[in-house]
Protein backbone atom coordinates (compact mmCIF):
# COMPACT_ATOMS: atom_id res chain seq x y z
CA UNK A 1 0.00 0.00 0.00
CA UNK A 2 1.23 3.44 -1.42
CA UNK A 3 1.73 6.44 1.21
CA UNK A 4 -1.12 8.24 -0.36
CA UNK A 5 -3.19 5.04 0.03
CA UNK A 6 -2.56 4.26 3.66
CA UNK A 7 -3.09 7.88 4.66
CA UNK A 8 -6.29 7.93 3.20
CA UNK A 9 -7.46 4.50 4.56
CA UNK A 10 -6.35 6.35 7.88
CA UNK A 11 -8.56 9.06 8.15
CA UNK A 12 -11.24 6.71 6.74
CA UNK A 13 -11.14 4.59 9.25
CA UNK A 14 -10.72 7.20 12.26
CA UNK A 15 -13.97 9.56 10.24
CA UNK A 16 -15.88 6.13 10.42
CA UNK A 17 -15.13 5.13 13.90
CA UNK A 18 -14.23 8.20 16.44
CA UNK A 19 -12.56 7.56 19.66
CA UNK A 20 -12.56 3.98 18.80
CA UNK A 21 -8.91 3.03 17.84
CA UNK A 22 -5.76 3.54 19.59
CA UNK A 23 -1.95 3.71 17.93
CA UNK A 24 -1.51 0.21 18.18
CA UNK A 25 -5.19 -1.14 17.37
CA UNK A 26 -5.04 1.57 14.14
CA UNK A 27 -1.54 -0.01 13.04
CA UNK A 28 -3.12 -3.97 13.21
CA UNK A 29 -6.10 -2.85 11.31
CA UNK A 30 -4.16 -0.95 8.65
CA UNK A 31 -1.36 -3.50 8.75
CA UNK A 32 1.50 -1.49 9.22
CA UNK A 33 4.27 -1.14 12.16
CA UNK A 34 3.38 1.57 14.94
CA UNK A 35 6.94 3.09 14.10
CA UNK A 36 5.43 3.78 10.62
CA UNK A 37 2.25 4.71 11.68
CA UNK A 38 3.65 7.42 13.99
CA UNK A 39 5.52 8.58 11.01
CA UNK A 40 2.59 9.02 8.88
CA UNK A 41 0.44 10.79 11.84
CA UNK A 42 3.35 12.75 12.52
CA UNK A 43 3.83 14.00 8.66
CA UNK A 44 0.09 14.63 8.41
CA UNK A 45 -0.13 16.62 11.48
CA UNK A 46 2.55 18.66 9.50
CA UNK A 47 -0.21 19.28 6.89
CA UNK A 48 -2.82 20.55 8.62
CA UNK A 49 -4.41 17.41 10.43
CA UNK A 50 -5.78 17.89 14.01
CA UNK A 51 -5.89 14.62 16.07
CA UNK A 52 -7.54 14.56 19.60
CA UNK A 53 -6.77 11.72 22.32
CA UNK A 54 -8.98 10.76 25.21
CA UNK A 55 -7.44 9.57 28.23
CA UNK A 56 -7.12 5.51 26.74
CA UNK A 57 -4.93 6.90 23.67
CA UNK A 58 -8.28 6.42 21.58
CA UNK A 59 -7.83 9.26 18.65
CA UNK A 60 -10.43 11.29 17.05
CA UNK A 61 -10.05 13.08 13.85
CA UNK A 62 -10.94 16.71 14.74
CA UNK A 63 -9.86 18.26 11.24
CA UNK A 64 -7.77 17.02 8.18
CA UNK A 65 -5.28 19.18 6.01
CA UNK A 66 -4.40 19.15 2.72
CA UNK A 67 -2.06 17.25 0.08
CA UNK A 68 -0.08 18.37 -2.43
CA UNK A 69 0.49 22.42 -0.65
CA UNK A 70 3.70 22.93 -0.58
CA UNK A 71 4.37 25.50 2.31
CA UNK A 72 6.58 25.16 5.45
CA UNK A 73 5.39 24.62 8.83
CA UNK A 74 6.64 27.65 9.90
CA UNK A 75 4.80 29.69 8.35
CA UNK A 76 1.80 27.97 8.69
CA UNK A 77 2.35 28.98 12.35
CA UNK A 78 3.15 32.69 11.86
CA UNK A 79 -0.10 32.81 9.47
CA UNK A 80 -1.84 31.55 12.82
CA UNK A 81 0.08 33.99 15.38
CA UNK A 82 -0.62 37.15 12.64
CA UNK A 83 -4.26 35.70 12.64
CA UNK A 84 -4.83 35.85 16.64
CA UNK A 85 -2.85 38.99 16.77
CA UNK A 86 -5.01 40.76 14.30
CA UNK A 87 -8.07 39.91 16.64
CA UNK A 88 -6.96 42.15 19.39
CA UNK A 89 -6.89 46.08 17.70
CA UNK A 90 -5.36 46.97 21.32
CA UNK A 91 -2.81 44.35 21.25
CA UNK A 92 -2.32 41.14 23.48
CA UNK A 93 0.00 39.68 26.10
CA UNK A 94 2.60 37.50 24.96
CA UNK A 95 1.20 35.29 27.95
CA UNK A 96 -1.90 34.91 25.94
CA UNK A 97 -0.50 34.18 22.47
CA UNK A 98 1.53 31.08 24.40
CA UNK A 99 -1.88 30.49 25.73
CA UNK A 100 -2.92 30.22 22.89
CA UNK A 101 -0.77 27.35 21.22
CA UNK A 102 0.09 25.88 24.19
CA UNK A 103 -1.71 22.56 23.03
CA UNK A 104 0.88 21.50 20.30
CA UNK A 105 3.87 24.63 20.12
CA UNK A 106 6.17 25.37 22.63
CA UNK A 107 6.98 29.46 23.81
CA UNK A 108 10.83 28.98 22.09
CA UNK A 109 9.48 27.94 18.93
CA UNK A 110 6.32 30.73 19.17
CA UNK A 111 9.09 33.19 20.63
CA UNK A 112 11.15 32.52 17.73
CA UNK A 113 8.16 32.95 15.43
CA UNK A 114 7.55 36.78 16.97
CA UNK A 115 11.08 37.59 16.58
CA UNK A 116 11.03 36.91 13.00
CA UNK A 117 7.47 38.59 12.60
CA UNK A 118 9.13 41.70 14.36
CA UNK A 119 11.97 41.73 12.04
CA UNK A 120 9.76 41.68 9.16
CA UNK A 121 7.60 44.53 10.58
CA UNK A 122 4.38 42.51 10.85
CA UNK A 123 3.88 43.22 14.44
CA UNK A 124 4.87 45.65 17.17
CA UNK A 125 6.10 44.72 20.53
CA UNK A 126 5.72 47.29 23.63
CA UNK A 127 6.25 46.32 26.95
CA UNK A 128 5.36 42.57 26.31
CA UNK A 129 1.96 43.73 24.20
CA UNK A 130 2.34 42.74 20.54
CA UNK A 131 0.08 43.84 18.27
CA UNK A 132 -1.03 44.12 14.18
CA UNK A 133 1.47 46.38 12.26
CA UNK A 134 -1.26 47.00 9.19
CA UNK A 135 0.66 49.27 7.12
CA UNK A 136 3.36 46.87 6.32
CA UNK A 137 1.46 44.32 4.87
CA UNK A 138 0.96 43.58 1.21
CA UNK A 139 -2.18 44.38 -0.22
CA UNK A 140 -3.79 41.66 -2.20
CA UNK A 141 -1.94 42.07 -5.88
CA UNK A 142 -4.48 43.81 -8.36
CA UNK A 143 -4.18 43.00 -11.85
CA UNK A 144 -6.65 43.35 -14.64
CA UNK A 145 -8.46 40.30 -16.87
CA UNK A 146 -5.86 40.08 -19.89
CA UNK A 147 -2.65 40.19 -17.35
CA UNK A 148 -4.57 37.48 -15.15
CA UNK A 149 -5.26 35.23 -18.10
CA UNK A 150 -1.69 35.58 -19.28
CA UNK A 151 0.01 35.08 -16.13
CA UNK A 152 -2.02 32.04 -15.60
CA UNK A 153 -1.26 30.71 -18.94
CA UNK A 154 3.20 31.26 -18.15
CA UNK A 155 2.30 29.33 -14.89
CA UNK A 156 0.81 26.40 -17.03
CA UNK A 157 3.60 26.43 -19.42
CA UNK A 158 6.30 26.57 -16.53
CA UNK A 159 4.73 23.65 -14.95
CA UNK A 160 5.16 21.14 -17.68
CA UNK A 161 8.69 22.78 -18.76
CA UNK A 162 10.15 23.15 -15.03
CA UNK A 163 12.30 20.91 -13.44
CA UNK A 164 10.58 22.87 -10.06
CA UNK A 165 7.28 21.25 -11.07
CA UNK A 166 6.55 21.16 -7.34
CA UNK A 167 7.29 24.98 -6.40
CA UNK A 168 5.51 25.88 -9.49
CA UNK A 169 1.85 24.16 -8.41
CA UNK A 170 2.59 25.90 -4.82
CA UNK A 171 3.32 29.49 -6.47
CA UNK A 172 0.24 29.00 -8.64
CA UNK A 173 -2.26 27.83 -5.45
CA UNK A 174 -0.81 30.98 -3.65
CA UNK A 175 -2.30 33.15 -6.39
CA UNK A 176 -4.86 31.85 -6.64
CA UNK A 177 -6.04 32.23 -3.12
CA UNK A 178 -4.74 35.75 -3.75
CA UNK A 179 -5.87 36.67 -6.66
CA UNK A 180 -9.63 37.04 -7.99
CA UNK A 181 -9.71 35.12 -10.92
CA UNK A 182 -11.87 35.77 -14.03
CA UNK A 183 -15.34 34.26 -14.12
CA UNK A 184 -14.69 32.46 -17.15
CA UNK A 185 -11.78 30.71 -16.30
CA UNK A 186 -13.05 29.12 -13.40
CA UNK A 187 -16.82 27.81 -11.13
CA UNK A 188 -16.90 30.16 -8.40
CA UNK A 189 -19.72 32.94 -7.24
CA UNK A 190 -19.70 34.75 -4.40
CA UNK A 191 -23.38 34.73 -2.72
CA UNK A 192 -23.98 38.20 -1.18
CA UNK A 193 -20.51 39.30 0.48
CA UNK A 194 -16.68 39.16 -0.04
CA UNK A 195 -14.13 36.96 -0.41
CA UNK A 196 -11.90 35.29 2.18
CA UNK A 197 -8.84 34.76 2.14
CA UNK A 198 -7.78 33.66 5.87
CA UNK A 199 -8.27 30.37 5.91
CA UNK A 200 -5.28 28.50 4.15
CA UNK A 201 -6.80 24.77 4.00
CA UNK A 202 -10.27 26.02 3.03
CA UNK A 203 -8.63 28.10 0.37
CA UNK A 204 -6.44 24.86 -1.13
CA UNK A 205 -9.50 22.49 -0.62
CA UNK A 206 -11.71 25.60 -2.79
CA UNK A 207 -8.73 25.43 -5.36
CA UNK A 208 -8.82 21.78 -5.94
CA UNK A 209 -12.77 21.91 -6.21
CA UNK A 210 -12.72 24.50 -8.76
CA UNK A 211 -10.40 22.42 -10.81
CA UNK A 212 -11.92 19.07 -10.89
CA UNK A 213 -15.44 20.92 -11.66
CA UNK A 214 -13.59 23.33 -14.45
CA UNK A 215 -11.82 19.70 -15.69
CA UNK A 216 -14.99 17.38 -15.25
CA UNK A 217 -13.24 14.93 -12.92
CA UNK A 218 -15.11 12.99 -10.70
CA UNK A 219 -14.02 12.95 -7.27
CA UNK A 220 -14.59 10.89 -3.90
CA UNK A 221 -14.89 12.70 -0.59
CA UNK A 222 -15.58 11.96 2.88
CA UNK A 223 -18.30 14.25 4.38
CA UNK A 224 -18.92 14.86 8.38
CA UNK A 225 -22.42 16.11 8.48
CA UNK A 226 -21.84 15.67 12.83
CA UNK A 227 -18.74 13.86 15.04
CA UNK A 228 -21.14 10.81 14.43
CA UNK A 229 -22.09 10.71 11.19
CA UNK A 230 -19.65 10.21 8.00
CA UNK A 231 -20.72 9.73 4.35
CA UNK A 232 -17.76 8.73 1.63
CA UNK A 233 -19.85 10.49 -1.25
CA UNK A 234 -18.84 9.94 -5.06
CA UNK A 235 -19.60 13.43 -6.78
CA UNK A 236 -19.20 15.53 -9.92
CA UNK A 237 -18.17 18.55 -8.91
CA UNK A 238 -20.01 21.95 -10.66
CA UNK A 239 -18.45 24.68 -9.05
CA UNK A 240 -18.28 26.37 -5.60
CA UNK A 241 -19.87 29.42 -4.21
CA UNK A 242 -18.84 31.58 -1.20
CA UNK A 243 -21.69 33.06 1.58
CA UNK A 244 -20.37 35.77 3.76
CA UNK A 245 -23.13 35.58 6.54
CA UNK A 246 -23.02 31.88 7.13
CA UNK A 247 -18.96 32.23 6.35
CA UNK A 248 -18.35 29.50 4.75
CA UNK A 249 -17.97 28.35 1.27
CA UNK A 250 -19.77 25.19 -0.91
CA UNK A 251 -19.68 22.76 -3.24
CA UNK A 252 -22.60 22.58 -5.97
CA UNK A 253 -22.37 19.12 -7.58
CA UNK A 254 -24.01 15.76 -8.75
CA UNK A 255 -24.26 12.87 -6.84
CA UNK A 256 -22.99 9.91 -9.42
CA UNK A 257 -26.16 7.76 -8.59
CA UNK A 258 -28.34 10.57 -9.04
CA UNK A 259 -27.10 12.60 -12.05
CA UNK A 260 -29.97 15.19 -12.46
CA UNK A 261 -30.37 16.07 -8.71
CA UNK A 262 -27.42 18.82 -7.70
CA UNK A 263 -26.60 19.39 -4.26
CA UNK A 264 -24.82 21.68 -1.74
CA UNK A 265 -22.39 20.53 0.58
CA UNK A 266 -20.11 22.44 3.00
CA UNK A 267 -16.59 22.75 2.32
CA UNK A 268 -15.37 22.38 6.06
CA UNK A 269 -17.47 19.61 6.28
CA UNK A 270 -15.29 17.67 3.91
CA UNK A 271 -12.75 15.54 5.23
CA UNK A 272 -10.57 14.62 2.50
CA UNK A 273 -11.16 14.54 -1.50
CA UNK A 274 -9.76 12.11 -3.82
CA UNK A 275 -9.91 12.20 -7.57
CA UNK A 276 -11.02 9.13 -8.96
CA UNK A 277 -10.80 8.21 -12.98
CA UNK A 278 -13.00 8.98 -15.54
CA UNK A 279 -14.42 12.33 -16.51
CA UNK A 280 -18.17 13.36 -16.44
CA UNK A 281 -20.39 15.47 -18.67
CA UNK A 282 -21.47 18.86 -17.18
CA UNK A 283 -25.45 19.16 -17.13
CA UNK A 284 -26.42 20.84 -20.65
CA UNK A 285 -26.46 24.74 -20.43
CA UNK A 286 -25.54 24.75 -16.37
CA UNK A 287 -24.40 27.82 -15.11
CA UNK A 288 -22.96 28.10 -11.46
CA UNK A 289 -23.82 32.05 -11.55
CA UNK A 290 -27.38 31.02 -12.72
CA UNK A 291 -28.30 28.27 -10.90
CA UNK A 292 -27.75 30.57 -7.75
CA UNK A 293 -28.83 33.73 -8.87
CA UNK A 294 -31.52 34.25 -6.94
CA UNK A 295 -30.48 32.22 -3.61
CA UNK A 296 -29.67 34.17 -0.86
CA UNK A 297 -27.66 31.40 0.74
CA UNK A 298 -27.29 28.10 -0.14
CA UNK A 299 -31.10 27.42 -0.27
CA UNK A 300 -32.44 26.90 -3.62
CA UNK A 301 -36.29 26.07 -4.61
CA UNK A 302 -36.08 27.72 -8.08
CA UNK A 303 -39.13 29.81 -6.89
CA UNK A 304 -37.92 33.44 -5.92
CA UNK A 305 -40.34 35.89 -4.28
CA UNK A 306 -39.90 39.75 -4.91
CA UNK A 307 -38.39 41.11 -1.92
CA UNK A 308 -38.83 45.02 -0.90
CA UNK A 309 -36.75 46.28 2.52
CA UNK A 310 -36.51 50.13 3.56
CA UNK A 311 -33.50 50.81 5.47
CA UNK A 312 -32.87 53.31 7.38
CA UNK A 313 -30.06 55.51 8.23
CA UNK A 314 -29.28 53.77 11.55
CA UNK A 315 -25.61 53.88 12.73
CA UNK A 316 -23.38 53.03 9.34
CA UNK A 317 -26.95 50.62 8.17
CA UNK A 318 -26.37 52.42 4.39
CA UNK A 319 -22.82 52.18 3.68
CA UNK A 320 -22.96 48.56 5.23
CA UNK A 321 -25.84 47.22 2.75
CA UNK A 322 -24.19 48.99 -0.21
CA UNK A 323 -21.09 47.29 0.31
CA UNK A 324 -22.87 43.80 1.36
CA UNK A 325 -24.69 43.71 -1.79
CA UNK A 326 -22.36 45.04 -4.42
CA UNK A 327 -21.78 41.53 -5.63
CA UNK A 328 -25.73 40.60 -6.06
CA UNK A 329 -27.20 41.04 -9.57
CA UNK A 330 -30.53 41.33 -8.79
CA UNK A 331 -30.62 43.55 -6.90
CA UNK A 332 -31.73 47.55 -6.64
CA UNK A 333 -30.72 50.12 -4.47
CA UNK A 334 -32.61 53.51 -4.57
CA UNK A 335 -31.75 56.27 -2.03
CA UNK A 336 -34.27 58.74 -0.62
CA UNK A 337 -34.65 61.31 2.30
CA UNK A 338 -35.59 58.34 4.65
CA UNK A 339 -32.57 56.18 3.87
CA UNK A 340 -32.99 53.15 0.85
CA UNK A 341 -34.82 51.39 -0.55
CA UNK A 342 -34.03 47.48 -1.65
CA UNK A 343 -35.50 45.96 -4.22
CA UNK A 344 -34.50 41.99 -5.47
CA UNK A 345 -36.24 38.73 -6.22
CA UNK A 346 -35.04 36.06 -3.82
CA UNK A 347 -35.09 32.63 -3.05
CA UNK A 348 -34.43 31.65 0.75
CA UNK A 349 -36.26 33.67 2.78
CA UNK A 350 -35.55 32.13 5.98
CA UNK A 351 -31.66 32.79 5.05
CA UNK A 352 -32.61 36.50 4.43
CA UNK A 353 -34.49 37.28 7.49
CA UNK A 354 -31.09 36.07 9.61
CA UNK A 355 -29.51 38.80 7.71
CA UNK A 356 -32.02 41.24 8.63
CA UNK A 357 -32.21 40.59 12.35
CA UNK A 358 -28.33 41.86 12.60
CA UNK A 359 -29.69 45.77 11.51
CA UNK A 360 -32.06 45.66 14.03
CA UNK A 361 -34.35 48.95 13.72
CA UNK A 362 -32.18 49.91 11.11
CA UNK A 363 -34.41 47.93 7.90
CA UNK A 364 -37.62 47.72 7.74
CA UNK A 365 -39.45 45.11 5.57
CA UNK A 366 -42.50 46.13 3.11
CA UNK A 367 -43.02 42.83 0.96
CA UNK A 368 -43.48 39.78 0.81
CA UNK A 369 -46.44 39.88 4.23
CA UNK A 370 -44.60 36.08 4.55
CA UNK A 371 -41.19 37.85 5.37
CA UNK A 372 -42.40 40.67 7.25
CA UNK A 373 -44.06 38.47 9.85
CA UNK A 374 -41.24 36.04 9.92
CA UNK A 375 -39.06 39.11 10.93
CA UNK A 376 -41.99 40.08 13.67
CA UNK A 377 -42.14 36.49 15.25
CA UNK A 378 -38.35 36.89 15.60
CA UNK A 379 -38.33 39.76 17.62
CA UNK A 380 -41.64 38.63 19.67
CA UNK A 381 -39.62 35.51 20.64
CA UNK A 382 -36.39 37.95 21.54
CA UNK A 383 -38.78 39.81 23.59
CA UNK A 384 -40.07 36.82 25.53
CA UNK A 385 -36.44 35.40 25.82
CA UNK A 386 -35.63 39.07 27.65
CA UNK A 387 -38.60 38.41 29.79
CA UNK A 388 -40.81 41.08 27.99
């Protein structure tokens, strides 16, 4: 059994049956020595993978990584230490930020880390408080369609030509989490909000989605719904779309024993995907951007209901629904003495009134009557939860 193999018949196994296996009883079901067994665990742990122990050495799977991302550990770490630091605008203790990784890095390797970040000008240290240095970090690289598509197509050469074949697929999964590609060279829309970039293994598992789906390759995944419940799923992959308020991003795709029914799955739901052989034929005339045109989430019934909101100008309740809707089609903004008005044509209503319980007094909805007492039976039941 290959490396690749025995890895993935590993966190199989452990997705399948939490806290049930130990080191040893894992290495006499997978048939392999404990020494090599370590070394695998310890080389995936490297990559991203999170395992728990309970007092009896029984492991759980808490979150997998990702193959084929070539990036040190190192700075996998500093990525997390910038990413807690930013959190705090006032700063935090170095006590806390050893706090913080305390469960698997030791304070000389994370006081090593903030040396380096301080030498690069990331952070700031006074008196033991480090905090966010903004204005020395690189802005997200801007380039237009044409030098996109042609920088793209010089990676692609480079690949095949390079005797760095490796460094090259790492440089070009770095821009790509970087960069905002064009529409038609890829399956991605963004559902009402912006695009993150923070998340490393979400970003590389995104990547390799959008490529199968933009190739046609079918692919095998394991999918944790719950710590219980674990589905090994064979799919063809559409496309992906991100949703800012649920923050979190999602596969659209076919299930390979039901070919005209398309799905939604979570991406950070998925343990592990695996391309399998064989390519599949895209429905005919599917569109990624269509098919979710009118869902304000991930909900989809195909039957949209015209949607009419006043907001009001509440706190920064304008400039915040301007810039949470600049990516949505469908929709209209008009502006008036009393604030705006919204007009769109939606499907997921439910998904929409979460939304609209975070302005508060600030929106106000006309139409549909089915929304507009949705949104009132939320704030009776706020009311009775405050003992109103």
């Amino acid at each position: 059994m290959g490396k690749a193999d025995l890895q993935y018949k590993l966190i199989k196994t452990l997705a399948f049956a939490p806290w049930e296996y130990t080191v040893k009883t894992l290495a006499d079901f997978l048939g392999v020595s404990q020494i090599t067994l370590n070394r695998n665990l310890t080389e995936m742990e490297t990559r991203g993978c999170i395992f728990t122990y309970d007092s009896q050495g029984r492991i759980f799977l808490q979150q997998t990584g990702w193959d084929g991302f070539n990036i040190k550990e190192a700075t996998l770490r500093q990525m997390e230490i910038l990413r807690f630091i930013s959190a705090y605008p006032n700063g935090v203790k170095v006590t806390e930020i050893y706090s913080r990784f305390n469960d698997h890095k030791n304070e000389k390797t994370i006081g090593r880390d903030l040396k380096e970040l301080l030498q690069r000008q990331l952070i700031s240290n006074s008196q033991g408080n480090y905090a966010f240095n903004a204005n020395f970090v690189i802005p997200p690289i801007q380039l237009d369609t044409a030098e996109k598509s042609l920088l793209f197509e010089h990676l692609a050469v480079q690949q095949e030509m390079s005797p760095l074949k490796d460094e090259v697929k790492s440089l070009t999964a770095k821009l790509h989490i970087s960069l905002n590609i064009p529409k038609n060279d890829q399956d991605m829309v963004i559902v009402h909000g912006r695009r993150p970039i923070e998340d490393l293994r979400r970003s590389h598992f995104c990547q390799r989605l959008e490529e199968c789906a933009r190739s046609c390759k079918r692919i095998l995944i394991l999918y944790r719904k719950n710590e219980g419940e674990v589905s090994e799923l064979e799919l063809n992959p559409l496309g992906i779309m991100y949703h800012w308020g649920l923050d979190n991003w999602y596969l659209a795709a076919q299930d390979n024993g039901q070919e005209g029914y398309i799905k939604t799955y979570a991406v950070d739901k998925i343990l592990t995907i695996k391309e399998l052989g064989g390519n599949f034929s895209r429905p005919t005339g599917f569109d990624l951007g269509e098919w979710y045109k009118y869902s304000w989430g991930v909900y989809r019934s195909g039957k949209p209901a015209k949607v009419v909101i006043r907001f009001h100008n509440y706190y920064s309740t304008i400039i915040r629904v301007k810039a949470e809707l600049s990516f949505r089609e469908t929709c209209v903004l008009r502006e008036d003495d009393d604030g705006m008005i919204m007009e769109d044509m939606v499907d997921g209503l439910g998904e929409l009134a979460v939304w609209l319980r975070s302005f508060g007094q600030g929106a106000e909805v006309l139409e549909p009557l089915e929304l507009r007492e949705a949104v009132i039976k939320d704030l009776e039941q706020m009311i009775e939860n405050y003992g109103g």
